[in-house]
PDB file of N, CA and C in Angstrom:
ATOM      1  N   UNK A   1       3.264  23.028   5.424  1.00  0.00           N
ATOM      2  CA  UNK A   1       3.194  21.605   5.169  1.00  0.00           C
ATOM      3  C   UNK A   1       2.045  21.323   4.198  1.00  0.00           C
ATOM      4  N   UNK A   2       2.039  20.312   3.445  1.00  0.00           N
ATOM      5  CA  UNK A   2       1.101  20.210   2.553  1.00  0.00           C
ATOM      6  C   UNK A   2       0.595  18.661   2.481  1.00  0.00           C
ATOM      7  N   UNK A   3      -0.423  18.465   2.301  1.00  0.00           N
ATOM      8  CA  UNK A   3      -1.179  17.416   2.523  1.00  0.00           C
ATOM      9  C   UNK A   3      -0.966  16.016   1.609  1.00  0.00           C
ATOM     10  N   UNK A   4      -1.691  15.012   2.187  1.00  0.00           N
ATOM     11  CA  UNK A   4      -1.433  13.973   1.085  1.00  0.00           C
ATOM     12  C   UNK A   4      -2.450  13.329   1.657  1.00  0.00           C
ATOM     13  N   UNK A   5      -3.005  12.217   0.165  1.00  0.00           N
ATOM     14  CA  UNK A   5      -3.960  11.612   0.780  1.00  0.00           C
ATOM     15  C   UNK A   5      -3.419  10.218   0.749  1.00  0.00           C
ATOM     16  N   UNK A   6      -3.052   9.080   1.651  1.00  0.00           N
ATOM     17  CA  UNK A   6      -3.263   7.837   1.645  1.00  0.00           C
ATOM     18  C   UNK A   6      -4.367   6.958   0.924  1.00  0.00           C
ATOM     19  N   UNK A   7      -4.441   6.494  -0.108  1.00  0.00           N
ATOM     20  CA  UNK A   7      -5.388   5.377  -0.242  1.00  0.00           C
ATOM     21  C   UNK A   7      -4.703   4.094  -0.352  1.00  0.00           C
ATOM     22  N   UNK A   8      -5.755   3.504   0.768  1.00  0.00           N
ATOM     23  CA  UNK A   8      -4.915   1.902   0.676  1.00  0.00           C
ATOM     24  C   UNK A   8      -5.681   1.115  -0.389  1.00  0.00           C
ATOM     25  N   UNK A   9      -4.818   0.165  -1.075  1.00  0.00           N
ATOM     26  CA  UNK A   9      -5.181  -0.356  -1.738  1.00  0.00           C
ATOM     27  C   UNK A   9      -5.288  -2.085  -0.990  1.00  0.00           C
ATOM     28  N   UNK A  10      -6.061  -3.122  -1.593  1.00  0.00           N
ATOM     29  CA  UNK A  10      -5.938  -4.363  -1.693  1.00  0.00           C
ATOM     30  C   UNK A  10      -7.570  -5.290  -1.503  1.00  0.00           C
ATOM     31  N   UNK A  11      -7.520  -6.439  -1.043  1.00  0.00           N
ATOM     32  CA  UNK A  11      -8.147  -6.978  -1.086  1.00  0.00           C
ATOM     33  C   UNK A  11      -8.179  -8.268   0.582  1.00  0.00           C
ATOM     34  N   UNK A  12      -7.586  -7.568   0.944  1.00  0.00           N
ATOM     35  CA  UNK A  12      -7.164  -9.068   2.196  1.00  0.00           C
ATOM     36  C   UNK A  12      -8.048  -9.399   3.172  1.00  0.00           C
ATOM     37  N   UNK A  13      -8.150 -10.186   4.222  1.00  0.00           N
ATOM     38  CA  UNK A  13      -9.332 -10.137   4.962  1.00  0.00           C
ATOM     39  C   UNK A  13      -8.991  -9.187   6.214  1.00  0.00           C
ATOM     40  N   UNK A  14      -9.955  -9.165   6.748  1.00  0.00           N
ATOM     41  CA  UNK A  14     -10.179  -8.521   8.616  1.00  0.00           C
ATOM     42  C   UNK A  14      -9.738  -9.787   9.133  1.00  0.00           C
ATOM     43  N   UNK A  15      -9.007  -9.724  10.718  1.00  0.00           N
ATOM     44  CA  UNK A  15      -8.256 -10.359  11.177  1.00  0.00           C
ATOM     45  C   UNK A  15     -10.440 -10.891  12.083  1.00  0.00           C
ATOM     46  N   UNK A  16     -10.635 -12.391  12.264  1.00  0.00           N
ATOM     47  CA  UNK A  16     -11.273 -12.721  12.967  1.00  0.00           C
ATOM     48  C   UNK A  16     -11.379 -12.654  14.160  1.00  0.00           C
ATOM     49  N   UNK A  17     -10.165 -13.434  14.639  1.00  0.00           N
ATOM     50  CA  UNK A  17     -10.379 -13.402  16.018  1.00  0.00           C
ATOM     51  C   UNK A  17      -9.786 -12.063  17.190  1.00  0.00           C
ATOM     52  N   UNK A  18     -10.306 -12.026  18.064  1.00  0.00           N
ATOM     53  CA  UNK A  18     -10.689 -11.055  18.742  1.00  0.00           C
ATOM     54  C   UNK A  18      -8.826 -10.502  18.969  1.00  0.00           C
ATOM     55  N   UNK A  19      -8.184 -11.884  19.311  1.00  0.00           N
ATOM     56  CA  UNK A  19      -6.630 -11.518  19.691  1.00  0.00           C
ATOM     57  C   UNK A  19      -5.947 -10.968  18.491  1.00  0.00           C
ATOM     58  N   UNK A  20      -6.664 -11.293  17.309  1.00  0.00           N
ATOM     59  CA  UNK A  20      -6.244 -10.730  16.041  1.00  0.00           C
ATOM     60  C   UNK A  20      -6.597  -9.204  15.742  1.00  0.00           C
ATOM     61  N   UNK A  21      -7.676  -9.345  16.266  1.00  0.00           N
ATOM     62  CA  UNK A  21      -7.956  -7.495  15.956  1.00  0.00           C
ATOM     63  C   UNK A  21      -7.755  -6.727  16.703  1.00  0.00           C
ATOM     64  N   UNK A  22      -7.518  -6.992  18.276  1.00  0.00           N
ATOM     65  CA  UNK A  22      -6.872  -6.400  18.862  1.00  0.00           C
ATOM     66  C   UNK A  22      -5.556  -5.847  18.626  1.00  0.00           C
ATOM     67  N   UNK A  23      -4.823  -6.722  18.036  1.00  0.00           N
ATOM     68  CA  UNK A  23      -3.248  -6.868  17.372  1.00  0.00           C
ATOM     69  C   UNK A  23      -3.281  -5.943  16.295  1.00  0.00           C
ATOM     70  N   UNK A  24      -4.139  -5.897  15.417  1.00  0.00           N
ATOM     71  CA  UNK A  24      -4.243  -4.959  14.519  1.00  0.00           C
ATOM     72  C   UNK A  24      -4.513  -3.862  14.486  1.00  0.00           C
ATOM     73  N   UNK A  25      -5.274  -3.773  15.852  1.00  0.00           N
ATOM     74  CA  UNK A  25      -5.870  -2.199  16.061  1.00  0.00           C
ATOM     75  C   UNK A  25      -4.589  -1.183  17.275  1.00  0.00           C
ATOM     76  N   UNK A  26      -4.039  -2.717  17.764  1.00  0.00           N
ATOM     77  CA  UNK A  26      -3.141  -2.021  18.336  1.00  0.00           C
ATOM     78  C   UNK A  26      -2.125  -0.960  17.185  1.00  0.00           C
ATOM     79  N   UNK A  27      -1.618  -2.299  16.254  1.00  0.00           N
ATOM     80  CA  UNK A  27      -0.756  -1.913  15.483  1.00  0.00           C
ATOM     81  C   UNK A  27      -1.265  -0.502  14.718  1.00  0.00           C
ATOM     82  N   UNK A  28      -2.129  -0.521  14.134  1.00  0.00           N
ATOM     83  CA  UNK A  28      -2.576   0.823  13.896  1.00  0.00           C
ATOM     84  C   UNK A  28      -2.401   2.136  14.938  1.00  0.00           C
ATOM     85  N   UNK A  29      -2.678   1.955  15.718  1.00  0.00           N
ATOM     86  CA  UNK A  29      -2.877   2.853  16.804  1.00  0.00           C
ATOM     87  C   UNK A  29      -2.025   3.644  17.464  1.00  0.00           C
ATOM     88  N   UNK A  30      -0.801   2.327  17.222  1.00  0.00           N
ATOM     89  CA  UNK A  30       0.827   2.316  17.741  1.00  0.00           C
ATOM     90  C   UNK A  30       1.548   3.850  16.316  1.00  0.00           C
ATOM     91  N   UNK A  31       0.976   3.110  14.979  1.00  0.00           N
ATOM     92  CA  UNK A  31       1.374   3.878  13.896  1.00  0.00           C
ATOM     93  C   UNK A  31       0.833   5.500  13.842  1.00  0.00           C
ATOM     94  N   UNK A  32      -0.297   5.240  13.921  1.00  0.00           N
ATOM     95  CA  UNK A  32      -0.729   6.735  14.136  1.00  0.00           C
ATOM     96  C   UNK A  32       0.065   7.952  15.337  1.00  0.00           C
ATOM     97  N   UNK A  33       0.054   7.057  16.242  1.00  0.00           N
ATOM     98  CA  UNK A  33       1.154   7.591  17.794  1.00  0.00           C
ATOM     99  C   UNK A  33       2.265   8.527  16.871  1.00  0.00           C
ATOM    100  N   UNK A  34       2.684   7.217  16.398  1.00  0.00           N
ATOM    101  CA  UNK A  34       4.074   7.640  15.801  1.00  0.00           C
ATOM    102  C   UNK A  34       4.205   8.588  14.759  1.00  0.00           C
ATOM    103  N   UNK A  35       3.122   9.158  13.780  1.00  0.00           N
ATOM    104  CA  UNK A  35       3.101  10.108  13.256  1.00  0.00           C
ATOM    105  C   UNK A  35       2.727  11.416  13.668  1.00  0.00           C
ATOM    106  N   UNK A  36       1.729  11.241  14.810  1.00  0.00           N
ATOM    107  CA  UNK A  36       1.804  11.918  15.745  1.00  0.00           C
ATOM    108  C   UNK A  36       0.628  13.331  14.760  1.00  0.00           C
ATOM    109  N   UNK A  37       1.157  14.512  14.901  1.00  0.00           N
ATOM    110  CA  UNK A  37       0.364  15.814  14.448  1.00  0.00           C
ATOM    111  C   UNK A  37       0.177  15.922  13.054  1.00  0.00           C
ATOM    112  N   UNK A  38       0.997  15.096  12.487  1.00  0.00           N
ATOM    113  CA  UNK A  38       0.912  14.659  10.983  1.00  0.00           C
ATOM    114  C   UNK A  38      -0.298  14.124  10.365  1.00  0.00           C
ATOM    115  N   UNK A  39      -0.816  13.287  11.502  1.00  0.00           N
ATOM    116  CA  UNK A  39      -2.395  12.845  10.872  1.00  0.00           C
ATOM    117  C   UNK A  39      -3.529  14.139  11.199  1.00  0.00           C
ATOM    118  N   UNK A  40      -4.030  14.227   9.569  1.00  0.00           N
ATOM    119  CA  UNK A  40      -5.129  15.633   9.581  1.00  0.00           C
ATOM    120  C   UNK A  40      -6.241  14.886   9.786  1.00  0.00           C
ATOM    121  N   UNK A  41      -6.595  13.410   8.898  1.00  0.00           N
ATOM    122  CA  UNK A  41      -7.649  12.841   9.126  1.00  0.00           C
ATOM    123  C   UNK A  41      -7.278  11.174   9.241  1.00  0.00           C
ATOM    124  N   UNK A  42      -7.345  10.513  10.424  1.00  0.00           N
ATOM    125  CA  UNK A  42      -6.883   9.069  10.612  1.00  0.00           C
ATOM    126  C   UNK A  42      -7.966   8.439   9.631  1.00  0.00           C
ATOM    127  N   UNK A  43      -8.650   8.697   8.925  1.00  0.00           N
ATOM    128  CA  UNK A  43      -9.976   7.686   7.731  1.00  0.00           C
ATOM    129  C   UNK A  43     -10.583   6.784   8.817  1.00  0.00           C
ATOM    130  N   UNK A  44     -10.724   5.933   7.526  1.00  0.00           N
ATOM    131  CA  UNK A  44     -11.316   4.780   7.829  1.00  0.00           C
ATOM    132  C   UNK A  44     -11.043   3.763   6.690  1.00  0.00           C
ATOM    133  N   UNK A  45     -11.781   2.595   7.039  1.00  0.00           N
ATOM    134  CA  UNK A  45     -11.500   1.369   6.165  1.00  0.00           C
ATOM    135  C   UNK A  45     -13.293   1.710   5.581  1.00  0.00           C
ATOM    136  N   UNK A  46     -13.092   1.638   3.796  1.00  0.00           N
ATOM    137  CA  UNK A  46     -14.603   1.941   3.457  1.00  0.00           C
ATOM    138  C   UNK A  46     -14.720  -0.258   3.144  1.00  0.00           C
ATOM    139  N   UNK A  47     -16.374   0.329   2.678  1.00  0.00           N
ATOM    140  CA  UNK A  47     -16.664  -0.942   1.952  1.00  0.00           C
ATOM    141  C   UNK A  47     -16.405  -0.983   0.235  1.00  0.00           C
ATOM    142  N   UNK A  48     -17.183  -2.719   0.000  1.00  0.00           N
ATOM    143  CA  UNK A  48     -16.831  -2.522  -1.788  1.00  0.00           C
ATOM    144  C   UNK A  48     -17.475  -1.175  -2.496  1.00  0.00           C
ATOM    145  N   UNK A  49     -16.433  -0.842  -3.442  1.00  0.00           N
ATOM    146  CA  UNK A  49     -16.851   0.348  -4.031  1.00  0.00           C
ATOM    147  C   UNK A  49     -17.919  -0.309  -5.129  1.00  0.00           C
ATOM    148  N   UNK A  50     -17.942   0.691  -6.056  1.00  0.00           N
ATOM    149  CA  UNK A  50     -18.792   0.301  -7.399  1.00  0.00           C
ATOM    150  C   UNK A  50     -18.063   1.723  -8.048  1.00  0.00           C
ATOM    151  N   UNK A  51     -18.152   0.902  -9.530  1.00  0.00           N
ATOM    152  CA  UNK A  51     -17.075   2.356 -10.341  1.00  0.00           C
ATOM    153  C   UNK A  51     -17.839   2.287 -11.350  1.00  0.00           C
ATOM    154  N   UNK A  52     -17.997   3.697 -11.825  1.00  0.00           N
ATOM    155  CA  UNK A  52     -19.055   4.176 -13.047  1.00  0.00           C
ATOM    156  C   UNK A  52     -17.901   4.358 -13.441  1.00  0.00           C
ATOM    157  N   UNK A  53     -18.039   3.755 -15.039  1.00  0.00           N
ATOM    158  CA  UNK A  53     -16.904   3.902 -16.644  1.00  0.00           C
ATOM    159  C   UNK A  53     -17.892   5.011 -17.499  1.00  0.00           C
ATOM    160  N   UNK A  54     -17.502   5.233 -18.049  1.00  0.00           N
ATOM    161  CA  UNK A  54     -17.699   6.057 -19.569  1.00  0.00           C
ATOM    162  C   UNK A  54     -18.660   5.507 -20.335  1.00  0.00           C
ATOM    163  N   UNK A  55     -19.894   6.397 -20.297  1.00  0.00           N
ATOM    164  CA  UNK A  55     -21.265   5.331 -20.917  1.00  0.00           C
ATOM    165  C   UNK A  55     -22.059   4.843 -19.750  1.00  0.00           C
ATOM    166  N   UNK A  56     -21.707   5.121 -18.853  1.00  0.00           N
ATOM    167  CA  UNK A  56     -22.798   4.893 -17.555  1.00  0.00           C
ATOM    168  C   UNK A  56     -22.579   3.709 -17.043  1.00  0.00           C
ATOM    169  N   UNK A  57     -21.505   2.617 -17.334  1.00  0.00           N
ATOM    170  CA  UNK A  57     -21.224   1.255 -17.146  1.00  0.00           C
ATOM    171  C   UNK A  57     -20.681   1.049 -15.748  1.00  0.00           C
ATOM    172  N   UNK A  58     -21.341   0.133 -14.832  1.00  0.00           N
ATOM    173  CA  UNK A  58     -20.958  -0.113 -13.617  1.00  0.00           C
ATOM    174  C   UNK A  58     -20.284  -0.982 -13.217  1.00  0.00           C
ATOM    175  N   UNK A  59     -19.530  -1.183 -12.919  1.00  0.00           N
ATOM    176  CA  UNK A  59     -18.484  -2.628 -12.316  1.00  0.00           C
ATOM    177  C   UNK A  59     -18.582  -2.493 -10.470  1.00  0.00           C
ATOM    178  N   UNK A  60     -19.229  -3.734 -10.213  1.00  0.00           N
ATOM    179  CA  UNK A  60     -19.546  -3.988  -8.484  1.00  0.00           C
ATOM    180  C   UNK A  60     -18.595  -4.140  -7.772  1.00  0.00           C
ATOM    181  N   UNK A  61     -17.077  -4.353  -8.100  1.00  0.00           N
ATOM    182  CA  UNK A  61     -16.634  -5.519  -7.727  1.00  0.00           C
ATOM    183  C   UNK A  61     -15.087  -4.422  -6.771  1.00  0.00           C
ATOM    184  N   UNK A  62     -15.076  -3.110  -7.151  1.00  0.00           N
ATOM    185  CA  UNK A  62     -14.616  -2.695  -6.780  1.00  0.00           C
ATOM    186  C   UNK A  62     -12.976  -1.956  -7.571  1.00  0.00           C
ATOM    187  N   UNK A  63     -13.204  -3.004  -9.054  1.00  0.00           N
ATOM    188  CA  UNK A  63     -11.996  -3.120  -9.667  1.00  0.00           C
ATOM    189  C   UNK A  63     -11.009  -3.971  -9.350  1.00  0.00           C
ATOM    190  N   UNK A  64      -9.778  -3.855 -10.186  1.00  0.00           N
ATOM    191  CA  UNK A  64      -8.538  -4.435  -9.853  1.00  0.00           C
ATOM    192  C   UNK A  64      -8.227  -4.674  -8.552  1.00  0.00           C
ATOM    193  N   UNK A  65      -7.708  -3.249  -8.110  1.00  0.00           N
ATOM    194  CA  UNK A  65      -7.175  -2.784  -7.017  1.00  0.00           C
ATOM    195  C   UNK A  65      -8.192  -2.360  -6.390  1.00  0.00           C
ATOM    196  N   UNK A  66      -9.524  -2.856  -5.524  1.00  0.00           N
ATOM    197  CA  UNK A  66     -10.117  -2.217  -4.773  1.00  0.00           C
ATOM    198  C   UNK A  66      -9.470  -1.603  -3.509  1.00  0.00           C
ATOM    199  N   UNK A  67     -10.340  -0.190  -3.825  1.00  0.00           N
ATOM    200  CA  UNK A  67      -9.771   0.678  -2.340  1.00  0.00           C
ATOM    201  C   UNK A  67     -10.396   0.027  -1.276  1.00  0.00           C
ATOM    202  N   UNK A  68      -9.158   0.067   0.118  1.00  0.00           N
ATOM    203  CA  UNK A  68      -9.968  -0.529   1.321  1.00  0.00           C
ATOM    204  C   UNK A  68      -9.961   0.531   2.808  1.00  0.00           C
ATOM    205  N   UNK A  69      -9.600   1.831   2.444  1.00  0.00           N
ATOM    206  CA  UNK A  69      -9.739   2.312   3.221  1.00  0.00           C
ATOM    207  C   UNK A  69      -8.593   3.731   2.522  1.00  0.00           C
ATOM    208  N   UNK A  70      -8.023   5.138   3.741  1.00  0.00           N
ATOM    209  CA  UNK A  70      -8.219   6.432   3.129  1.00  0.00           C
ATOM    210  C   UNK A  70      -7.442   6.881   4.540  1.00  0.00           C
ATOM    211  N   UNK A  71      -5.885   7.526   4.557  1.00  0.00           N
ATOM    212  CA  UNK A  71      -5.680   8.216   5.746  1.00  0.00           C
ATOM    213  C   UNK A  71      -5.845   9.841   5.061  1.00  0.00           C
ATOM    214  N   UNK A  72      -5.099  10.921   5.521  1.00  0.00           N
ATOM    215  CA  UNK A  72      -4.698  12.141   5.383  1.00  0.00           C
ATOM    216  C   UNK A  72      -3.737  12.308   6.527  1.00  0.00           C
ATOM    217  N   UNK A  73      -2.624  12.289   5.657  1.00  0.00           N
ATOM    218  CA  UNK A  73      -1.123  13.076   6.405  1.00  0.00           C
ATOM    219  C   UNK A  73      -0.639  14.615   6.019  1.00  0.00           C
ATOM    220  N   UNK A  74      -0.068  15.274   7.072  1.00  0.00           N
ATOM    221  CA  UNK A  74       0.536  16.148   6.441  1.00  0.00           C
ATOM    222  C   UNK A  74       1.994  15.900   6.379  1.00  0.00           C
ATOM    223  N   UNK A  75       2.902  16.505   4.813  1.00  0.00           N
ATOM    224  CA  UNK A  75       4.242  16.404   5.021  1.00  0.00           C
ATOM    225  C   UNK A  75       5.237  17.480   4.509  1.00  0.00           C
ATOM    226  N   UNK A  76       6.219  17.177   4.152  1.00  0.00           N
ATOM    227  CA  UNK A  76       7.138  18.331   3.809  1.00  0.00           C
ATOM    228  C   UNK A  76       7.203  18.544   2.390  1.00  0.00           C
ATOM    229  N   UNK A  77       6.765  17.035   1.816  1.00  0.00           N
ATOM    230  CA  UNK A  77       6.473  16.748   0.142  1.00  0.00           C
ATOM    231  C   UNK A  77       6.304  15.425   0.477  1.00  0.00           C
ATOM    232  N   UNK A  78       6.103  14.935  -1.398  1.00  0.00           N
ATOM    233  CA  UNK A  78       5.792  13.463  -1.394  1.00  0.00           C
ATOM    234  C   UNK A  78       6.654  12.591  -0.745  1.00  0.00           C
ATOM    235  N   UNK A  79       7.881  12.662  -1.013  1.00  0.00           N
ATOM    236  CA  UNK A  79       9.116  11.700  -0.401  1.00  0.00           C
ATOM    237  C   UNK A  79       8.777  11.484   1.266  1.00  0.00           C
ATOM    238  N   UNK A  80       8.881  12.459   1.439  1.00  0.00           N
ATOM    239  CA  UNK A  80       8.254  12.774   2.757  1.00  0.00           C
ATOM    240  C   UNK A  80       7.018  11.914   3.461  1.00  0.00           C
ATOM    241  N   UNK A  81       5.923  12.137   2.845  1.00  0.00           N
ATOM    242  CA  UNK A  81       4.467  11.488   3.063  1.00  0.00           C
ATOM    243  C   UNK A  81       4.878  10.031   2.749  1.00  0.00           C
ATOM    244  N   UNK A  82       5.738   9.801   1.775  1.00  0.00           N
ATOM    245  CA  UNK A  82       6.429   8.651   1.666  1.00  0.00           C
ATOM    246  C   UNK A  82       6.628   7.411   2.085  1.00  0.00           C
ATOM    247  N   UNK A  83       7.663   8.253   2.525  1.00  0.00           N
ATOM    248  CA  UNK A  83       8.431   7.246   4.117  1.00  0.00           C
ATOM    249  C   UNK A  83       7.726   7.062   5.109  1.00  0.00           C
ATOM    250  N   UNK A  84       6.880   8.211   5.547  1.00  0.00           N
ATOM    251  CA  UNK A  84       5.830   8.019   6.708  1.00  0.00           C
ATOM    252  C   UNK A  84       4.984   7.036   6.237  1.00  0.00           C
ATOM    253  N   UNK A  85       4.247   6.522   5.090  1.00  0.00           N
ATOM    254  CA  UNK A  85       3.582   5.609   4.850  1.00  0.00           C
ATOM    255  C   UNK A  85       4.206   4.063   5.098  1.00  0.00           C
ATOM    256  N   UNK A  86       5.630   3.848   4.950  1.00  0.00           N
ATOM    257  CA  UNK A  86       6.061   2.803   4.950  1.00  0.00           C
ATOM    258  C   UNK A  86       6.114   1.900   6.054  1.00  0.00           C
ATOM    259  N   UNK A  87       5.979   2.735   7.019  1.00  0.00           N
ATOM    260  CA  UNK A  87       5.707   1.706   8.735  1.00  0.00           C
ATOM    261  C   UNK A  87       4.041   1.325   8.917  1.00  0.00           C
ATOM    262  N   UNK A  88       3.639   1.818   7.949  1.00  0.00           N
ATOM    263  CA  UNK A  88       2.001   1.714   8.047  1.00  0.00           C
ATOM    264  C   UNK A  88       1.730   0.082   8.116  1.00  0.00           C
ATOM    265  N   UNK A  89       0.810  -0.677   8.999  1.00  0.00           N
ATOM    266  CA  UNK A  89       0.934  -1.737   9.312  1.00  0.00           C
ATOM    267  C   UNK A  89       0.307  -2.448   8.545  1.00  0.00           C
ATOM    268  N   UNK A  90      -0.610  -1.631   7.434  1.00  0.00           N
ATOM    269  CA  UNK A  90      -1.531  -2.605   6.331  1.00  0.00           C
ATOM    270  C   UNK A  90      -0.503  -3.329   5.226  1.00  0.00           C
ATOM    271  N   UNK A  91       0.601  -2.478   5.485  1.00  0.00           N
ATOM    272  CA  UNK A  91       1.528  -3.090   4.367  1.00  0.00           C
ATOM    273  C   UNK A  91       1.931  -4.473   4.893  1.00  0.00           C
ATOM    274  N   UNK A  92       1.827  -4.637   6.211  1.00  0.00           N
ATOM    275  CA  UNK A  92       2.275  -5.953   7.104  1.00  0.00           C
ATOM    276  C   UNK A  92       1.638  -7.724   5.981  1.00  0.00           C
ATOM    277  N   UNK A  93       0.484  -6.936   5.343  1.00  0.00           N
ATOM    278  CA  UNK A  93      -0.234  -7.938   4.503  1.00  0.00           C
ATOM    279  C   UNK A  93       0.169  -7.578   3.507  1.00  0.00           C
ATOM    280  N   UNK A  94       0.710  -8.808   1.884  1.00  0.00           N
ATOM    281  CA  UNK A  94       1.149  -8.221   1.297  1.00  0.00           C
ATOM    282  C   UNK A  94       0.090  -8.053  -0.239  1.00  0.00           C
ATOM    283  N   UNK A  95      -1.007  -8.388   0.319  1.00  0.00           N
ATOM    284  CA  UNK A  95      -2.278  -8.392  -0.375  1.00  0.00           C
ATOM    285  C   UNK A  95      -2.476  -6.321  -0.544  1.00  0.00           C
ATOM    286  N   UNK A  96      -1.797  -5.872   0.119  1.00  0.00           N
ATOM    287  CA  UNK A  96      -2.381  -3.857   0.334  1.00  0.00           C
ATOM    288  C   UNK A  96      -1.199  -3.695  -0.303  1.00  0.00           C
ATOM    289  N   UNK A  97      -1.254  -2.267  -0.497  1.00  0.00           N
ATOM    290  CA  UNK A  97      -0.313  -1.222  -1.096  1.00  0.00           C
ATOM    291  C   UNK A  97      -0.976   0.286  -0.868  1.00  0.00           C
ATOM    292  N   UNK A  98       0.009   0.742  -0.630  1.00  0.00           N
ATOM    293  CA  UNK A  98      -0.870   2.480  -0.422  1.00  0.00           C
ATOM    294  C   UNK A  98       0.074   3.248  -1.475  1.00  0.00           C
ATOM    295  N   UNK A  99      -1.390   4.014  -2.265  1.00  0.00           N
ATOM    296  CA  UNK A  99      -1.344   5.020  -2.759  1.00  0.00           C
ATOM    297  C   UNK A  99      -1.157   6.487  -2.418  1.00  0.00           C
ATOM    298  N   UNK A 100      -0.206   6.929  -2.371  1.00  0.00           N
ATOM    299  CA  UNK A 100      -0.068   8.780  -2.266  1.00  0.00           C
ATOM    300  C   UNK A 100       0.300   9.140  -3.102  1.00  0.00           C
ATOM    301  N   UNK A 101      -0.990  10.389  -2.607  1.00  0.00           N
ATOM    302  CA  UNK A 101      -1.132  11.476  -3.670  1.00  0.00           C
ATOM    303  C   UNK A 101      -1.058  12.875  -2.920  1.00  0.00           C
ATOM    304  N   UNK A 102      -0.656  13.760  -3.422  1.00  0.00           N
ATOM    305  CA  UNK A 102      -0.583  15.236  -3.038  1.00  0.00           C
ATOM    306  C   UNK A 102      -2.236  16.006  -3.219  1.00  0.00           C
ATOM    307  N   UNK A 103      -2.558  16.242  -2.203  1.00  0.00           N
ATOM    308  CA  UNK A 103      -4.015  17.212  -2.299  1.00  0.00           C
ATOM    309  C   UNK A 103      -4.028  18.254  -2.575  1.00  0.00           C
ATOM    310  N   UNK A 104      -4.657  18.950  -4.023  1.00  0.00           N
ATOM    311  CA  UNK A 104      -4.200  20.157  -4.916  1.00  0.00           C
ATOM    312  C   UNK A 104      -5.394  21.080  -4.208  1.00  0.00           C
ATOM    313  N   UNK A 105      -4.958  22.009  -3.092  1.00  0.00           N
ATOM    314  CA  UNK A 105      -5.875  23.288  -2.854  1.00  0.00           C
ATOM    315  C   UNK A 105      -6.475  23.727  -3.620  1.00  0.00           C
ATOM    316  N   UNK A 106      -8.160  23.708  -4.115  1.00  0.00           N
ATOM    317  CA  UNK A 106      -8.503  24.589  -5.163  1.00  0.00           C
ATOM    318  C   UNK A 106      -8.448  26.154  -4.595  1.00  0.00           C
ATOM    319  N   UNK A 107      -9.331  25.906  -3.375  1.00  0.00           N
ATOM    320  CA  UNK A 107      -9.756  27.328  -2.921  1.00  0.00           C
ATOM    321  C   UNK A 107      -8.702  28.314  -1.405  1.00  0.00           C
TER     322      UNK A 107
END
């Protein structure tokens, strides 16, 4: 099986109230279940990035598409890692989008 990395993309908020994040953490929690041995690393949600350009130039803001967090699945291929991404509950907001990518073994 070969790996993939999830990056979520977007910008949306954290759910405030307590019945809200409960709901969300369920929903997560529920998703992970369901992928079951497939998750190598469940991530996390990071903070704003900062991106160095060409020439040493910094942008705070995170970019376009700031990243908001990072799973690791394993799958059979991309199609694969795919579909497993699509029940993912961040997509529930339509502010996210997840990125997969295939993780190239150097060593």
């Amino acid at each position: 099986m070969a790996k993939f990395l999830y990056v979520f993309h977007g910008s949306g908020k954290m759910p405030t109230e307590e019945a809200e994040r409960k709901a969300a953490t369920d929903a997560w929690n529920d998703w992970y279940g369901k992928l079951g041995a497939a998750v190598v690393d469940a991530g996390n949600p990071v903070g704003m990035s900062k991106t160095v350009l060409p020439g040493g130039r910094i942008e705070n803001n995170g970019g376009s598409n700031p990243t908001a967090g990072y799973t690791v699945v394993e799958a059979k291929d991309i199609d694969d890692a795919v579909g497993k991404a699509k029940d993912c509950p961040i997509l529930m907001d339509p502010a996210f989008s997840i990125e997969v990518a295939p993780i190239i073994e150097m060593m």
